[in-house]
Protein backbone atom coordinates (compact mmCIF):
# COMPACT_ATOMS: atom_id res chain seq x y z
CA UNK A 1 86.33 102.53 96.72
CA UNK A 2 87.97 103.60 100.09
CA UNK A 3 89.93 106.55 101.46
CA UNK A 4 93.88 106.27 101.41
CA UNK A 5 93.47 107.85 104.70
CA UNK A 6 91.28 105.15 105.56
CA UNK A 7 93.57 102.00 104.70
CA UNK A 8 97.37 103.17 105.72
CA UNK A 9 95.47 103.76 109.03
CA UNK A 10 93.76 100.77 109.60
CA UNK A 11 97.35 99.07 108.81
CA UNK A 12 99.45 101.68 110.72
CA UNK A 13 97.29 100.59 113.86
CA UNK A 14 97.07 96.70 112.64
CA UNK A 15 100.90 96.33 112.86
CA UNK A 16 101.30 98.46 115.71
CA UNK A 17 103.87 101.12 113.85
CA UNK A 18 104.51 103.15 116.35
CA UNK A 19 106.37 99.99 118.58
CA UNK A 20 109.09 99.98 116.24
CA UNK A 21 112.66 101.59 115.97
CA UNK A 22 113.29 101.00 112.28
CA UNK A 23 115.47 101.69 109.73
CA UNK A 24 112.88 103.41 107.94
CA UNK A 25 109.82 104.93 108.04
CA UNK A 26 106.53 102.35 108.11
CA UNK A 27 103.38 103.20 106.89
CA UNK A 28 102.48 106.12 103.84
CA UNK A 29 105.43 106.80 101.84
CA UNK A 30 104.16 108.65 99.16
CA UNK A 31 100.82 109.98 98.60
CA UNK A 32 98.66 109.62 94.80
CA UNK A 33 96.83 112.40 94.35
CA UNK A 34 93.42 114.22 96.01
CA UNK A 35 90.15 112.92 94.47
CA UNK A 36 86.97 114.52 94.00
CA UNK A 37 86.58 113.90 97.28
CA UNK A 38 89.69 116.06 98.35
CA UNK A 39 91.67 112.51 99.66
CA UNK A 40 93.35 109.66 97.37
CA UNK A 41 90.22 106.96 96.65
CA UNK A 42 91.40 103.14 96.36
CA UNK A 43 89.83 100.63 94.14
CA UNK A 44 92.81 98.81 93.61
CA UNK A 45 95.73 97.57 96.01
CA UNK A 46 98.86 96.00 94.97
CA UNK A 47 101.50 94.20 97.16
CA UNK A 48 104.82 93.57 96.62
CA UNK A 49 108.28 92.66 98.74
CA UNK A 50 110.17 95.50 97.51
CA UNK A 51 109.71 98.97 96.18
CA UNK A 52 111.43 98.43 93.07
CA UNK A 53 111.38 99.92 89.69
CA UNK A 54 109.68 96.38 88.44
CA UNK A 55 107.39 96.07 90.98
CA UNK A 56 106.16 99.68 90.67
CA UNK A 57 105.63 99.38 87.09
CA UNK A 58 103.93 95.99 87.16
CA UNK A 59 101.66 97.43 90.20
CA UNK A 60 100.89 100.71 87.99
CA UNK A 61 100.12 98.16 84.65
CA UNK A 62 97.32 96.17 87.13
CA UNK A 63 95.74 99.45 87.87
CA UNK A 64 96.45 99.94 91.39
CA UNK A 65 95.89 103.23 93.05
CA UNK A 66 98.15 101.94 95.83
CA UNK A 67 101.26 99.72 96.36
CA UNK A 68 102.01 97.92 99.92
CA UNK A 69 105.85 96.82 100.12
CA UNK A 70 107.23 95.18 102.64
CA UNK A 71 111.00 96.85 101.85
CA UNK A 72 109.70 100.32 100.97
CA UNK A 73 111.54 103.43 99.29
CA UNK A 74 113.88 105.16 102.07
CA UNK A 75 116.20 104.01 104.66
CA UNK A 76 118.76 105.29 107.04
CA UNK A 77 121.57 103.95 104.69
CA UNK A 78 120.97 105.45 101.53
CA UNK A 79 122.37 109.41 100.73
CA UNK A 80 119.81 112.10 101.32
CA UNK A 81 119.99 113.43 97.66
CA UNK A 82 117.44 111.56 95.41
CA UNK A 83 119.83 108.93 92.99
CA UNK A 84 119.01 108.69 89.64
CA UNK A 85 117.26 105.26 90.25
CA UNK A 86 115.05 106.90 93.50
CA UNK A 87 114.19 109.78 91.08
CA UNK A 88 112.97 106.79 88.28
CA UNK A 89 110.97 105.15 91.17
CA UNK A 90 109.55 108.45 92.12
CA UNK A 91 108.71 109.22 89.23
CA UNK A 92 107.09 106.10 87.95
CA UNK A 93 104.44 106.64 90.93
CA UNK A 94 103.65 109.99 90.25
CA UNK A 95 103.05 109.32 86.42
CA UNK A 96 100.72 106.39 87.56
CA UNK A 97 98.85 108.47 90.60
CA UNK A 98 99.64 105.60 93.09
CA UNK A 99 100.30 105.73 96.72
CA UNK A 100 102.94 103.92 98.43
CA UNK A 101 103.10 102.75 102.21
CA UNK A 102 105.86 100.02 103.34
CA UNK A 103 105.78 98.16 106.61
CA UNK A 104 109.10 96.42 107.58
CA UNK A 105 109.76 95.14 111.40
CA UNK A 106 106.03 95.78 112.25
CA UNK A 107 105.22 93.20 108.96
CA UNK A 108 107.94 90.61 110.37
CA UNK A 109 106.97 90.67 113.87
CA UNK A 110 103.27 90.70 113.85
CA UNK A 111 101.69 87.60 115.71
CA UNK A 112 98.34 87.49 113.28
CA UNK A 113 99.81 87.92 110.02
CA UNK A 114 103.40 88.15 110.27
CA UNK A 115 106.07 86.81 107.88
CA UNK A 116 107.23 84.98 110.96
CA UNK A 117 104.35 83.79 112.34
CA UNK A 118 103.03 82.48 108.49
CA UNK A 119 106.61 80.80 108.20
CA UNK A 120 105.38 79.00 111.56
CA UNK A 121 101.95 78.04 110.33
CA UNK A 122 103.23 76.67 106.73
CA UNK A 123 105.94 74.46 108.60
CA UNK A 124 102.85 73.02 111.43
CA UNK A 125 104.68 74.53 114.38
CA UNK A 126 103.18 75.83 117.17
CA UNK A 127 103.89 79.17 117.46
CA UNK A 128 105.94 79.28 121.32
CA UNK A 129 108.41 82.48 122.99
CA UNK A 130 109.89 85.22 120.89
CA UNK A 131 113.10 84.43 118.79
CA UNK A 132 115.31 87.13 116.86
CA UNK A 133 114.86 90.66 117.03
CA UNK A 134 115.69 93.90 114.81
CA UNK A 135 116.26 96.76 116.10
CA UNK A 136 115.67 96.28 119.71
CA UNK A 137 112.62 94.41 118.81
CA UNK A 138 111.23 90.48 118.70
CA UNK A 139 110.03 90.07 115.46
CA UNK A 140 110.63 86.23 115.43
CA UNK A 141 109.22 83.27 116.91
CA UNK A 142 110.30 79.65 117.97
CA UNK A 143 107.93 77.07 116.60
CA UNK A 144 107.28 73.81 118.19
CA UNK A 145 105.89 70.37 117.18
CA UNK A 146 106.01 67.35 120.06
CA UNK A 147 105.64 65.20 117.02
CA UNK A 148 108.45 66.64 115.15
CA UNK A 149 109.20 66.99 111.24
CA UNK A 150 111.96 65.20 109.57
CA UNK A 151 114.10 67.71 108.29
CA UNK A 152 113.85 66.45 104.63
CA UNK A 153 110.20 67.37 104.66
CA UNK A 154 110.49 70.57 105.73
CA UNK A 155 112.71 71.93 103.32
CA UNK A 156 111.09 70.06 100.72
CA UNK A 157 108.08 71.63 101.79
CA UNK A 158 109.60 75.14 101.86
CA UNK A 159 110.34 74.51 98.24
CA UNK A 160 107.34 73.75 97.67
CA UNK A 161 105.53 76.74 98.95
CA UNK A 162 108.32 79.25 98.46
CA UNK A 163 109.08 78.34 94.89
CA UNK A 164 113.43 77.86 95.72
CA UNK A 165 115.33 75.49 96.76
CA UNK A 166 116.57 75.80 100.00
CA UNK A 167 120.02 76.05 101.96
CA UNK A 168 120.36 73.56 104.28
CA UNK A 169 123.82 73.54 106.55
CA UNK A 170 124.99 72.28 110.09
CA UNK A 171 123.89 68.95 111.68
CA UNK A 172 121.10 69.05 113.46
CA UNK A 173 118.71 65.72 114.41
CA UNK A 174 116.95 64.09 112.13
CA UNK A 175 113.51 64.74 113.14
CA UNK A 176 113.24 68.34 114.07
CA UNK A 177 110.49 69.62 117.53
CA UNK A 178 111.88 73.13 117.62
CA UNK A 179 112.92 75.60 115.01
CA UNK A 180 113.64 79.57 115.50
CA UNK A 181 112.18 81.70 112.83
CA UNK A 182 112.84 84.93 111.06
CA UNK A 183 112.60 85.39 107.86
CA UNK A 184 115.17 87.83 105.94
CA UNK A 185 118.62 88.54 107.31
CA UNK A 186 118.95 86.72 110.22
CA UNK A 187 121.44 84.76 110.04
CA UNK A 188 123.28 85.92 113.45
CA UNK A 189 120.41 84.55 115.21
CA UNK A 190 121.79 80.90 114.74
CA UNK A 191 123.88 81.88 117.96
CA UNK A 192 120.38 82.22 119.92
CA UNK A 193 118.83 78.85 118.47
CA UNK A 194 121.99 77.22 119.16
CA UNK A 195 122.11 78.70 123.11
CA UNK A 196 118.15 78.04 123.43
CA UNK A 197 119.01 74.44 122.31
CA UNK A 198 116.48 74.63 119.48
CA UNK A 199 116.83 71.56 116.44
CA UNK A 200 116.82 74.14 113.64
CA UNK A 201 116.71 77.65 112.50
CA UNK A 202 115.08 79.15 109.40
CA UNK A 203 115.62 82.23 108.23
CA UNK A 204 116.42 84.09 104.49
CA UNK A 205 119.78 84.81 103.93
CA UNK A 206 122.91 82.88 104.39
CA UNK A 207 125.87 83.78 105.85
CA UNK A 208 129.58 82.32 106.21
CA UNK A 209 129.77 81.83 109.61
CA UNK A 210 126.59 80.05 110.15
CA UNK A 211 127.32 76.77 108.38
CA UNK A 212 130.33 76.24 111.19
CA UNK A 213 127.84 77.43 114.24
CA UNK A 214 125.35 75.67 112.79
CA UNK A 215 127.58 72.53 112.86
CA UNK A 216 129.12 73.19 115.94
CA UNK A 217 126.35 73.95 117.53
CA UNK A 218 124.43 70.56 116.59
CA UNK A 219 121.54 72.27 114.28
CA UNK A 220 120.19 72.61 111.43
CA UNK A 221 120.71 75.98 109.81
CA UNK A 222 117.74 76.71 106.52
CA UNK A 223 118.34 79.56 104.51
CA UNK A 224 115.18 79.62 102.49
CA UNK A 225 115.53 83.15 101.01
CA UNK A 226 114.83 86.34 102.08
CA UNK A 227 112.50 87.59 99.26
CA UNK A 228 111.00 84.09 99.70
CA UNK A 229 110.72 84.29 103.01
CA UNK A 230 109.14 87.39 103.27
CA UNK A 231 106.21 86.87 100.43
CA UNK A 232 104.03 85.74 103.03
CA UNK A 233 103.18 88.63 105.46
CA UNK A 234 102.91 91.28 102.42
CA UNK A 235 100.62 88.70 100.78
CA UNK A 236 97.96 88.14 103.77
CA UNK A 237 98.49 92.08 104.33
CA UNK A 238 96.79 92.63 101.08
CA UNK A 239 94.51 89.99 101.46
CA UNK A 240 93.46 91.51 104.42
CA UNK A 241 92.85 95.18 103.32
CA UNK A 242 90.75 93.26 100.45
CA UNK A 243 88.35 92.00 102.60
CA UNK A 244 88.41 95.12 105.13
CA UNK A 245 87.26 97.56 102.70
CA UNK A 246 85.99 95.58 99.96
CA UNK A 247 88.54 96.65 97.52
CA UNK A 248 90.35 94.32 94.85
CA UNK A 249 93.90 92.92 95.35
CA UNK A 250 96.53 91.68 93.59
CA UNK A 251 100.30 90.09 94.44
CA UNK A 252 103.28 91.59 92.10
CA UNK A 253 105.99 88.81 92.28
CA UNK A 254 109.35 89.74 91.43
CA UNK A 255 111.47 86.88 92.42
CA UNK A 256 114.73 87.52 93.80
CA UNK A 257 117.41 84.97 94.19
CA UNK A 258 118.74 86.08 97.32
């Protein structure tokens, strides 16, 4: 067992929080409820992309006392007055007694575990300079190889490891050194890969421009999927807090097509 206390701060400080302009709040979201002890104790930690209704209710069925999302409950876009579907997610983690802390930007910009940075490692480039940012903030990097990847393999390889096909537009070279990464919606970074000169750019979404810059600009533009793209980081985050505090951990998947 650990303190809630304990674990949302050892991850507020782990992805540096408090460098980020978001568009919502990182960290504890909602709170379970006091122990014995007076604070929320944690056998059990869940992870998940999203703070959806599924993912709640699958994290509550494993017996978690606390859920990590990567897209948590509240952002700047959505009305102030709880919607019927906020009150059902509410209400689904008060029933089970489980906390719920999200980190966004901080979880795709984080050099040591990082959906960007894990993107990097699974593809065998060599993490380089900043690339993309949110916000006001890098949270991407360009990855480098001097003996290059043929594209082929790497988006058969992102299938592999992702678990979707792939989006592959433009007309980049055939062997690929350089590649800008960040996962999600980041599809208006093809303008920076294409002005950095890079071979490729990898990121979640699509969009309708980026197949012409893409061309255009002589890359290759992967859209790999932005809840694929962004398994990784929440994953190792989970991982991580496992073998921190010696709690047990489990991954809620809840695919998503986009």
């Amino acid at each position: 067992m650990a303190a809630l206390g304990e674990i949302v701060g050892f991850c507020d400080e782990l992805l540096e929080i408090g460098a980020f302009d978001d568009y919502g709040p990182n960290g504890l979201q909602v709170p379970g409820p006091p122990g014995a002890a007076g604070e929320s104790q944690v056998s059990r930690v869940a992870t998940g992309v999203s703070a959806n209704l599924e993912t709640i209710e699958a994290a509550a069925a494993d017996g978690a006392q606390l859920l990590l999302t990567h897209h948590g409950l509240f952002w700047e876009f959505l009305p102030r007055a709880l919607s019927p579907q906020m009150a059902a997610r509410l209400r689904a983690l008060f029933d089970a007694g489980m906390s719920l802390a999200a980190y966004h930007l901080p979880l795709d910009a984080n050099a040591g575990i990082g959906n960007n940075a894990l993107l990097c490692e699974l593809l065998g480039f060599e993490r380089a300079e900043r690339f993309g940012r949110g916000r006001g903030s890098a949270i991407g990097w360009v990855g480098r190889s001097a003996e290059g990847t043929p594209v082929a393999e790497l988006t058969e390889l992102l299938a592999s490891e992702l678990g979707r096909e792939p989006l592959l537009q433009g007309a980049g070279p055939a062997l690929v050194r350089s590649i800008g990464v960040v996962s999600g919606a980041g599809a208006s970074e093809v303008h920076a890969a294409v002005a950095l000169g890079l071979d490729a750019m990898l990121t979640g979404e699509p969009a309708e421009h980026a197949m012409a810059d893409a061309t255009e600009g002589a890359i290759h533009f992967i859209a790999a999927g932005h809840y694929a793209t962004e398994t990784l980081g929440i994953r190792r985050l989970g991982e991580t807090v496992a073998e921190r505090f010696g709690v047990e951990h489990s991954f809620v998947d809840v695919p998503n097509p986009v």
